[in-house]
C-alpha atoms as a PDB file:
ATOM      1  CA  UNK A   1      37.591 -37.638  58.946  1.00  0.00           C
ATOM      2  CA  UNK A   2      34.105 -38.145  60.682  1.00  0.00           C
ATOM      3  CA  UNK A   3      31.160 -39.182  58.629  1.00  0.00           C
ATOM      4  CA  UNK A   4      29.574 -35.737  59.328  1.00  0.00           C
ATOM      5  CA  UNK A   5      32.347 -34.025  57.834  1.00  0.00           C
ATOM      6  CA  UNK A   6      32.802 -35.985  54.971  1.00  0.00           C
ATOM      7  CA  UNK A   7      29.048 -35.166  54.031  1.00  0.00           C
ATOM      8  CA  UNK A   8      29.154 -31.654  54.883  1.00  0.00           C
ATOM      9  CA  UNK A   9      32.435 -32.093  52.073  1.00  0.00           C
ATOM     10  CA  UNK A  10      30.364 -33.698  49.545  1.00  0.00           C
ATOM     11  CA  UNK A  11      27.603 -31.419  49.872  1.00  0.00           C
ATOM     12  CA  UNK A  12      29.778 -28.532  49.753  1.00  0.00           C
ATOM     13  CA  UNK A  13      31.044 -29.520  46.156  1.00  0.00           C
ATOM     14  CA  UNK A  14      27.669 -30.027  44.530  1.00  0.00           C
ATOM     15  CA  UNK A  15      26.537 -27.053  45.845  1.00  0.00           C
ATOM     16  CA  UNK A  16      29.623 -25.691  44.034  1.00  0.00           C
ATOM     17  CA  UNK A  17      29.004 -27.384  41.008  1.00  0.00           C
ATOM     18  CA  UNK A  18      25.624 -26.352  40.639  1.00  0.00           C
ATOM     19  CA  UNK A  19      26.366 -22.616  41.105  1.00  0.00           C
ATOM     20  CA  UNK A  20      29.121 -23.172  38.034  1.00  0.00           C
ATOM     21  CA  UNK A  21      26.488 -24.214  35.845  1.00  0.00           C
ATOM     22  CA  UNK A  22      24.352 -21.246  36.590  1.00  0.00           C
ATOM     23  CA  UNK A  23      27.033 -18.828  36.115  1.00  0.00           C
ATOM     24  CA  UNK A  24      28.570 -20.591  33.035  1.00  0.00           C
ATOM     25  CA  UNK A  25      25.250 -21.531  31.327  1.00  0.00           C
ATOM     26  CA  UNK A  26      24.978 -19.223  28.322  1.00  0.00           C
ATOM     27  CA  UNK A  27      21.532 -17.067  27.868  1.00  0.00           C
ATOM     28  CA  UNK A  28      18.807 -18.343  25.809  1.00  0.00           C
ATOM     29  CA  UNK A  29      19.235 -17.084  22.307  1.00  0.00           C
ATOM     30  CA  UNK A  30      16.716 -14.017  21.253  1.00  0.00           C
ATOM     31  CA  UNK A  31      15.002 -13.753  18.458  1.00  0.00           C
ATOM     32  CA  UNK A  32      16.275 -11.101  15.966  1.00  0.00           C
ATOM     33  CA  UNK A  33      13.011 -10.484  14.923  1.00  0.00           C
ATOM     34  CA  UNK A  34      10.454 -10.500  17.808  1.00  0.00           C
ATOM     35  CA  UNK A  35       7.332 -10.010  15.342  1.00  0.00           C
ATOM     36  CA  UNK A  36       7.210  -9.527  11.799  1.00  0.00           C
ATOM     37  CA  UNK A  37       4.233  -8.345   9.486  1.00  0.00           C
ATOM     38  CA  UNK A  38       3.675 -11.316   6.733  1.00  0.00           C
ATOM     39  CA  UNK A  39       1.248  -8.739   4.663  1.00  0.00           C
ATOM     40  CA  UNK A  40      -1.800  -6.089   4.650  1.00  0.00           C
ATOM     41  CA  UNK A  41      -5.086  -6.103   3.221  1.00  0.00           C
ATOM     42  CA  UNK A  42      -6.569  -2.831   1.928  1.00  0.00           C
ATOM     43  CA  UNK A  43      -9.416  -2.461  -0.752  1.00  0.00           C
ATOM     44  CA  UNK A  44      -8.986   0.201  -3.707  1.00  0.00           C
ATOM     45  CA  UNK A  45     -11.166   3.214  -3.169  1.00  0.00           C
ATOM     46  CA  UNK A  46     -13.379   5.381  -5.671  1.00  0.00           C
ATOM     47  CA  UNK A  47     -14.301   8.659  -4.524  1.00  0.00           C
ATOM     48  CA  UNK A  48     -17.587  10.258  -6.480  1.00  0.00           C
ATOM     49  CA  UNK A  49     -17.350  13.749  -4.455  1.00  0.00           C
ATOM     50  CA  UNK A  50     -14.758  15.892  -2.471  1.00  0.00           C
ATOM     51  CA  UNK A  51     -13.922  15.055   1.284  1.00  0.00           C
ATOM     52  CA  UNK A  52     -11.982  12.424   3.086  1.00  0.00           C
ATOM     53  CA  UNK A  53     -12.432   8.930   4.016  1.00  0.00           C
ATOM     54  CA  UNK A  54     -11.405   6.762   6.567  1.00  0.00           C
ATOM     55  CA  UNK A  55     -10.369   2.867   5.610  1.00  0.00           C
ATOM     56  CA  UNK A  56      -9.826  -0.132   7.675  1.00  0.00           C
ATOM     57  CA  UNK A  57      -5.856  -1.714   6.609  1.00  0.00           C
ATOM     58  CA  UNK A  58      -5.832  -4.947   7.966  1.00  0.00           C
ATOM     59  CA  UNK A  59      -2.223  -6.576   9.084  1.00  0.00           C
ATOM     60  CA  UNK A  60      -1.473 -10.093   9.654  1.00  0.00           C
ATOM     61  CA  UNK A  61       2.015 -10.975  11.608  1.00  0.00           C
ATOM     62  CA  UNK A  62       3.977 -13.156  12.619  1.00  0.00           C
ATOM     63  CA  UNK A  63       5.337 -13.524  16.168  1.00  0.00           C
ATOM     64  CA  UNK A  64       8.426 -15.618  18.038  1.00  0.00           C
ATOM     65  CA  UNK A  65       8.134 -17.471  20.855  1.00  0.00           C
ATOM     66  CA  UNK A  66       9.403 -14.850  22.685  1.00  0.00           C
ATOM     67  CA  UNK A  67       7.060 -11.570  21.644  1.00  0.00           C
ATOM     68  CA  UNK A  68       6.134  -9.990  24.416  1.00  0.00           C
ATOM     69  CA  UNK A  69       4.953  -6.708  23.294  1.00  0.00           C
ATOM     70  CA  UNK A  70       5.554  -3.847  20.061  1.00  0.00           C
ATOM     71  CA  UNK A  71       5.012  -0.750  18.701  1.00  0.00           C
ATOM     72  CA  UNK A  72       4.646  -0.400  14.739  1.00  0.00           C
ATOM     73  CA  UNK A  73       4.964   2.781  12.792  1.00  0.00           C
ATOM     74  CA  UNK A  74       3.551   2.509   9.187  1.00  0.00           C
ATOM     75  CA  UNK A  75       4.271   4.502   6.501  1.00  0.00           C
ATOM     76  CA  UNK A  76       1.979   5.390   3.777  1.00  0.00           C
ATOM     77  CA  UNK A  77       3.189   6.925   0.661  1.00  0.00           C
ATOM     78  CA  UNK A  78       2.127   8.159  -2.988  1.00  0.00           C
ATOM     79  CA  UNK A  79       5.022   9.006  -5.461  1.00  0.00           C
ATOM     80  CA  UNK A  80       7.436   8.075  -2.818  1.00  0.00           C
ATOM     81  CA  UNK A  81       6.007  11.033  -0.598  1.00  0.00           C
ATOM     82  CA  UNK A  82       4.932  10.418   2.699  1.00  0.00           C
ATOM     83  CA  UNK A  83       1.017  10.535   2.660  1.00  0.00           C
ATOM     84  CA  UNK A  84      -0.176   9.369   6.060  1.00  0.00           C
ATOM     85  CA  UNK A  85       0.634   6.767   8.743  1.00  0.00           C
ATOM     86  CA  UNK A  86      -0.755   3.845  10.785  1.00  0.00           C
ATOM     87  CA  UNK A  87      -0.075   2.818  14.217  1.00  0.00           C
ATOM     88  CA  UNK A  88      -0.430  -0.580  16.146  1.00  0.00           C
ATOM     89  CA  UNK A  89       0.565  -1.322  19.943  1.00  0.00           C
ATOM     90  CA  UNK A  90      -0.395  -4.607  20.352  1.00  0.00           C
ATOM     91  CA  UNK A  91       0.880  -6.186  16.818  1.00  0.00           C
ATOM     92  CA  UNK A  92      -2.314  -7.075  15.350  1.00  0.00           C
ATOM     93  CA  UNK A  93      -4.572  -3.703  14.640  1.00  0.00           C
ATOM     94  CA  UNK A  94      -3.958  -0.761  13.027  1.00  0.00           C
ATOM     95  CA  UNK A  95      -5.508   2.378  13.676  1.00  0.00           C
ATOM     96  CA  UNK A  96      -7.650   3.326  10.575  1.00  0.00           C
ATOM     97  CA  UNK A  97      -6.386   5.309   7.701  1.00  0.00           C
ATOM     98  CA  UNK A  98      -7.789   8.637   6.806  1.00  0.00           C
ATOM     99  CA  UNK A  99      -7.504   9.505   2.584  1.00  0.00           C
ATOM    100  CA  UNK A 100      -8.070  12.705   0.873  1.00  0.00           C
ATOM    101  CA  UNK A 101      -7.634  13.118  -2.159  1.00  0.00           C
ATOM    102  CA  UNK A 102      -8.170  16.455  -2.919  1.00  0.00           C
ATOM    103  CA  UNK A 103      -5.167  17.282  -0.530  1.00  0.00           C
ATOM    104  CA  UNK A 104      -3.101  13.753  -1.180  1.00  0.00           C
ATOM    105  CA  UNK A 105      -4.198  13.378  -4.730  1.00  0.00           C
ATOM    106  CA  UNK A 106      -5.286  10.142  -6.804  1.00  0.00           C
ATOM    107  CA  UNK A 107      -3.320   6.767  -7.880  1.00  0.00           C
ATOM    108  CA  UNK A 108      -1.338   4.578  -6.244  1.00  0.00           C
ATOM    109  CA  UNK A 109      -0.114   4.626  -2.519  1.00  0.00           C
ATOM    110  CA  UNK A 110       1.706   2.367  -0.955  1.00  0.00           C
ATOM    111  CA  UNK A 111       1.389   0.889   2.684  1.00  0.00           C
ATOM    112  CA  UNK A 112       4.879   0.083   4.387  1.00  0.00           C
ATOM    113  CA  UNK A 113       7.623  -0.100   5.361  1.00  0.00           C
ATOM    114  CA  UNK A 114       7.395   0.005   9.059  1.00  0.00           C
ATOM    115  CA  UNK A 115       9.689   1.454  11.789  1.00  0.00           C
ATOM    116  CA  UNK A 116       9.293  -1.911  14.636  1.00  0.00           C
ATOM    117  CA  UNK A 117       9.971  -1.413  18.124  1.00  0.00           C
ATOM    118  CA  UNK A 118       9.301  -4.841  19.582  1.00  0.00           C
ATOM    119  CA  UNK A 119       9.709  -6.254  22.878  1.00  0.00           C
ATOM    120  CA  UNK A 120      10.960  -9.810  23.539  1.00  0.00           C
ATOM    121  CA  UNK A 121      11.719 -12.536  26.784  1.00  0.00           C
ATOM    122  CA  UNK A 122      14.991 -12.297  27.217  1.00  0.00           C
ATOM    123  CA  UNK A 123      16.803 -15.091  30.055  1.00  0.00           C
ATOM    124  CA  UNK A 124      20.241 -15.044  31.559  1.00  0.00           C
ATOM    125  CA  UNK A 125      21.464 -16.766  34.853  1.00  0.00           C
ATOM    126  CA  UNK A 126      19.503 -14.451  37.044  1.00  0.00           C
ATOM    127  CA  UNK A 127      16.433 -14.654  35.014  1.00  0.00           C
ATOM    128  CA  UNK A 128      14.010 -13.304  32.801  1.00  0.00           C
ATOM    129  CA  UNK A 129      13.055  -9.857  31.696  1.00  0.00           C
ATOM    130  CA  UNK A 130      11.713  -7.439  28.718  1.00  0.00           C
ATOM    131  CA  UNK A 131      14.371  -6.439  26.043  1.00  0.00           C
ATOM    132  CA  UNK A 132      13.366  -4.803  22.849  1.00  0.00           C
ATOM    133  CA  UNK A 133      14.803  -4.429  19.552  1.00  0.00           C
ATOM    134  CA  UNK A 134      14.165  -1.901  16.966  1.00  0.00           C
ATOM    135  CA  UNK A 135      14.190  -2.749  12.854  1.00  0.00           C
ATOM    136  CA  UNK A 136      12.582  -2.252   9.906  1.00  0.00           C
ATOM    137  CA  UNK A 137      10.113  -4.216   8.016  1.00  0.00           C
ATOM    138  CA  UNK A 138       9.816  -4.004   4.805  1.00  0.00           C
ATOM    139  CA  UNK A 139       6.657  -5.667   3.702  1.00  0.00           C
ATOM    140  CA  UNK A 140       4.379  -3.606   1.188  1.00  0.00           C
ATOM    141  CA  UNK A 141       1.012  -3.765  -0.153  1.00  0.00           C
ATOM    142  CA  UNK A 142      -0.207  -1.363  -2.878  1.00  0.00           C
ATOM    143  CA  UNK A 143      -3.898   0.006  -3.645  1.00  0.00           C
ATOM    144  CA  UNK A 144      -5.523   2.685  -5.904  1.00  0.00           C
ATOM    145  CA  UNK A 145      -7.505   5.606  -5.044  1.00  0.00           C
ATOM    146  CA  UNK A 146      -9.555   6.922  -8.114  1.00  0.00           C
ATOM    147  CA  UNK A 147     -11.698   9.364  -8.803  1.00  0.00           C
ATOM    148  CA  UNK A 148     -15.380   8.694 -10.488  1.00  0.00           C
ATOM    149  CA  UNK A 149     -15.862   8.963 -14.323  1.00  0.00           C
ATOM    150  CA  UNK A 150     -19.006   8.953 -15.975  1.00  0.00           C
ATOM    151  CA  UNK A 151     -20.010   7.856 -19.950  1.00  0.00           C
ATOM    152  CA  UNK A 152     -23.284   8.836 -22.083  1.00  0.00           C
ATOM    153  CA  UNK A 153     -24.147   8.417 -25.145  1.00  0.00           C
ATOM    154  CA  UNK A 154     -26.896   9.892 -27.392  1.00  0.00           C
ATOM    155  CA  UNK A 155     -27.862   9.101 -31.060  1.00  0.00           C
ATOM    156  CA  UNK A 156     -29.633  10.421 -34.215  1.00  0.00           C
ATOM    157  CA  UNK A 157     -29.985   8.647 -37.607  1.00  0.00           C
ATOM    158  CA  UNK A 158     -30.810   9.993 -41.353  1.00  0.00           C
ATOM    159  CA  UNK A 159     -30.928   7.118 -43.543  1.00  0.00           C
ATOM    160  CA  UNK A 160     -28.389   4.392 -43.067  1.00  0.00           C
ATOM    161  CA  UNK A 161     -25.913   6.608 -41.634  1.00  0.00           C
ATOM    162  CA  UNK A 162     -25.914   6.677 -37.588  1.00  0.00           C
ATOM    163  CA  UNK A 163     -24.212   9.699 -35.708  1.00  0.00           C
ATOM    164  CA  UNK A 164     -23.302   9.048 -32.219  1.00  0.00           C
ATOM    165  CA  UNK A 165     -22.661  11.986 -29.387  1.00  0.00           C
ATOM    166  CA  UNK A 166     -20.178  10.379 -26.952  1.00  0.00           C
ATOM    167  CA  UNK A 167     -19.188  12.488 -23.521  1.00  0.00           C
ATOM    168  CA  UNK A 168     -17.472  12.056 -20.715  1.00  0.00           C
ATOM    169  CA  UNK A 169     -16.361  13.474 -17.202  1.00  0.00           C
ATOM    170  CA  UNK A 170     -14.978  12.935 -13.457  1.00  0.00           C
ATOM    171  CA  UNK A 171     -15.141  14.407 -10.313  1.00  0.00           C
ATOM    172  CA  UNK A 172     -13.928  17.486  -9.731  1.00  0.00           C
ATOM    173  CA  UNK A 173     -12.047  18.281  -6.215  1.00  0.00           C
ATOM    174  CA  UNK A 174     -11.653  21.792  -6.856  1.00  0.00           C
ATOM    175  CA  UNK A 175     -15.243  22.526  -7.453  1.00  0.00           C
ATOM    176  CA  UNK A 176     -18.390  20.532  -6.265  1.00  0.00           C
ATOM    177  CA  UNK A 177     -19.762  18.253  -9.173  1.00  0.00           C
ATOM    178  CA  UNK A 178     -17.992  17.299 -12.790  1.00  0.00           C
ATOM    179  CA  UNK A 179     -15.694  18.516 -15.037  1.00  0.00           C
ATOM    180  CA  UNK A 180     -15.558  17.118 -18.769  1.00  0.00           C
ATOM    181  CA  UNK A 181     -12.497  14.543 -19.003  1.00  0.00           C
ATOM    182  CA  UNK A 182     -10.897  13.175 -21.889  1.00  0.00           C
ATOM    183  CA  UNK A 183     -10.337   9.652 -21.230  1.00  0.00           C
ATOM    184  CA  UNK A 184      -7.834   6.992 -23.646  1.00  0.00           C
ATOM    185  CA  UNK A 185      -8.718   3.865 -25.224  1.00  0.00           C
ATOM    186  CA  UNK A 186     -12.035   5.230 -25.774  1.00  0.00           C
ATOM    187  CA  UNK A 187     -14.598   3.106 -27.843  1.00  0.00           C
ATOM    188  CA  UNK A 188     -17.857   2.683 -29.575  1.00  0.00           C
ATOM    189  CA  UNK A 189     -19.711  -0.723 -29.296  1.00  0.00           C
ATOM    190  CA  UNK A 190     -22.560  -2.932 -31.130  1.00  0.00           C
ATOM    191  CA  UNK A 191     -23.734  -5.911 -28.911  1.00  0.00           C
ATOM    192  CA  UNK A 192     -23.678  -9.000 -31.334  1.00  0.00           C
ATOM    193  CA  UNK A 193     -25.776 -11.935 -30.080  1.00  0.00           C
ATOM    194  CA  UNK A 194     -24.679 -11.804 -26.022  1.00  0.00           C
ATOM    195  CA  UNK A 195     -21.448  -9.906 -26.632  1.00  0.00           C
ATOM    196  CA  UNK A 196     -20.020  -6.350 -27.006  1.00  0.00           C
ATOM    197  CA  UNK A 197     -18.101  -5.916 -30.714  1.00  0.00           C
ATOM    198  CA  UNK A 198     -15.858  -2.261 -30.836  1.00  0.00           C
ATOM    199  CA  UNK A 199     -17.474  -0.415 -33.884  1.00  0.00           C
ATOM    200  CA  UNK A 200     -14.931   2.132 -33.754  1.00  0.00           C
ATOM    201  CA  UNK A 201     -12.759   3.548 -31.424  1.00  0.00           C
ATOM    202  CA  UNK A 202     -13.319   7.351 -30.228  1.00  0.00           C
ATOM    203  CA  UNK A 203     -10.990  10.274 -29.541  1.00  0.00           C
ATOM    204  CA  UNK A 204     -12.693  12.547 -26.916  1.00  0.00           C
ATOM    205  CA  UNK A 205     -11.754  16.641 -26.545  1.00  0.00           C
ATOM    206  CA  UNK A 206     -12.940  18.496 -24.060  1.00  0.00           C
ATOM    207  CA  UNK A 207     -15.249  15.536 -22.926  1.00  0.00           C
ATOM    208  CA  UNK A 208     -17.045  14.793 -26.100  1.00  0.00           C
ATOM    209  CA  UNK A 209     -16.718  12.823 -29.460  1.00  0.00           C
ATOM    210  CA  UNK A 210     -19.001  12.406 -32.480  1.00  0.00           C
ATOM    211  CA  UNK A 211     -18.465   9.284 -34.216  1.00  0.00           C
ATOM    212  CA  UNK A 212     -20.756   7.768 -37.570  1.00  0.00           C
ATOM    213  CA  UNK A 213     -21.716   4.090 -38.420  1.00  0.00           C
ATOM    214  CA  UNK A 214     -23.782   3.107 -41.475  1.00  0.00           C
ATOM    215  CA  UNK A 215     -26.385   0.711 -40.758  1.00  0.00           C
ATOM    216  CA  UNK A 216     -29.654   0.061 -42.027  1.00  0.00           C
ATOM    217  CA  UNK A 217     -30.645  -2.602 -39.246  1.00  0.00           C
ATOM    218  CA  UNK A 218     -31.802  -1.269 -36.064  1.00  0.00           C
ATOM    219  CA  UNK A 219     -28.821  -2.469 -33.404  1.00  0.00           C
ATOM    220  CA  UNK A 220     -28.128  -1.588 -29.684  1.00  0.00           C
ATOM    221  CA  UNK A 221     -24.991   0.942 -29.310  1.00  0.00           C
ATOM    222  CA  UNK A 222     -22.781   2.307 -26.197  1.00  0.00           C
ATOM    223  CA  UNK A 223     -20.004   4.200 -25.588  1.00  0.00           C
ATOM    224  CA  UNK A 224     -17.230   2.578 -22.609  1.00  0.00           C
ATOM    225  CA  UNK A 225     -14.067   3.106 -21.911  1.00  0.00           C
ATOM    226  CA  UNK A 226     -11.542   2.054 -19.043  1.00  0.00           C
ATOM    227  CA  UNK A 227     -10.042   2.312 -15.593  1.00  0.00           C
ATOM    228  CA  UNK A 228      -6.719   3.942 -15.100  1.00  0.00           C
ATOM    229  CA  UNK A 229      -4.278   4.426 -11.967  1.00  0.00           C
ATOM    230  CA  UNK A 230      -6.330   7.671 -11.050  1.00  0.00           C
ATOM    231  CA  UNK A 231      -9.862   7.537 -12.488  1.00  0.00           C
ATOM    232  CA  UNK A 232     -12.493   4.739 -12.950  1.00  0.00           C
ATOM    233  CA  UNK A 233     -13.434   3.080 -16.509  1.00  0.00           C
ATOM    234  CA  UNK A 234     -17.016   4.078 -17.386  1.00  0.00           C
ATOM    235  CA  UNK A 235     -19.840   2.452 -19.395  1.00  0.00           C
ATOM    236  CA  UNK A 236     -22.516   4.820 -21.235  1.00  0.00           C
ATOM    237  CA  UNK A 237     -26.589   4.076 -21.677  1.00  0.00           C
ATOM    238  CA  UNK A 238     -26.957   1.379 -24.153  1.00  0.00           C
ATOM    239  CA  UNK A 239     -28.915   2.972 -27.225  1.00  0.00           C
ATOM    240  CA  UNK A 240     -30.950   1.185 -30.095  1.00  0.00           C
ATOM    241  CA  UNK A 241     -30.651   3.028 -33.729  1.00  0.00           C
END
């Protein structure tokens, strides 16, 4: 066999041999999760009057090596109903959420889970290209919506004995301005030195309470109570008797 042939032979089998490995070489493994959201960040929201809001939900991810692209579909619920929804296409901001309460009502929602389409590099022995996947996420993050309450208080005294005129309300959604509410864990207060002492506590119907405290010293009074899922806490004037 001449030289030339036997280098033509040679050449022949490494050609060979590097063709097996291209066919043979397995595809580089894809991620089973192309992007996935690591949490939101939403503030709780007090409404004082009817009408809706929109709210910035922020989103932080976290995306594989191979991300190339998604779509997220967010839900937003309240008592397991579905309330609203946010959007991202590029896996890093969400469209902004719009709340009403006087349709959607007060309390707690809840942002997630999310329907994922995502879109990852995907390599085989003829090269690279776009494949997606589509999942689930099911990261959550929980805020409040509430609805404004307002305290006062007003006093009169007749010897030692003090008689305080507690009252309360909230928004009303139905009608413009308040409606008398009858909030829990309602109390009267003395301030004693720099703090706030309960004096007694106070059991409101249809927004108002009348409570009595026997004192012949002069003190500073007020009437407070507190937050709940749906409505704010409220603190009353401060009154000296």
């Amino acid at each position: 066999m001449s030289r030339t042939l036997r280098l033509t032979a040679s050449t022949i089998a490494v050609l060979f041999a590097f063709l097996a490995t291209l066919v043979l070489a397995p595809p580089a493994e894809a991620s089973s999760r192309p992007i996935d959201i690591t949490g939101y960040k939403v503030a709780d929201q007090v409404f004082s009057a009817d009408g809706c809001r929109k709210i910035t939900v922020s989103m932080t991810t976290k995306k594989q090596k191979d991300y190339k692209e998604s779509s997220l579909d967010v839900d937003v619920t309240r008592k397991g109903n579905l309330a609203n929804s946010l959007y991202s296409s590029n896996g890093k901001t969400l469209s902004r959420l719009q709340i009403c309460p006087w349709l959607d009502g007060l309390g707690k929602y809840t942002i997630g889970p999310a329907d994922v389409w995502a879109g990852y590099t995907k390599r085989d022995s003829w090269g690279s290209y776009t494949d997606y996947k589509d999942y689930t996420d099911y990261t959550k993050k929980s805020f409040y919506v509430r609805g404004k309450a307002k305290a006062s208080l007003s006093s009169s005294r007749k010897g030692r004995t003090v008689t305080f005129t507690a009252r309360a309300s909230t928004v009303d959604f139905d009608w413009t301005g308040y409606k008398s509410y009858n909030p829990k864990s309602a109390t009267l207060q003395v301030k004693s030195g720099k703090h706030w002492k309960t004096v007694k506590k106070v059991k409101l119907s249809k927004g108002k309470a009348t409570a009595k405290v026997s004192s012949s010293a002069k003190k500073q009074y007020r009437f407070t109570f507190p937050k709940t899922t749906t409505r704010t806490g409220a603190t009353s004037n401060t009154v000296k008797r």
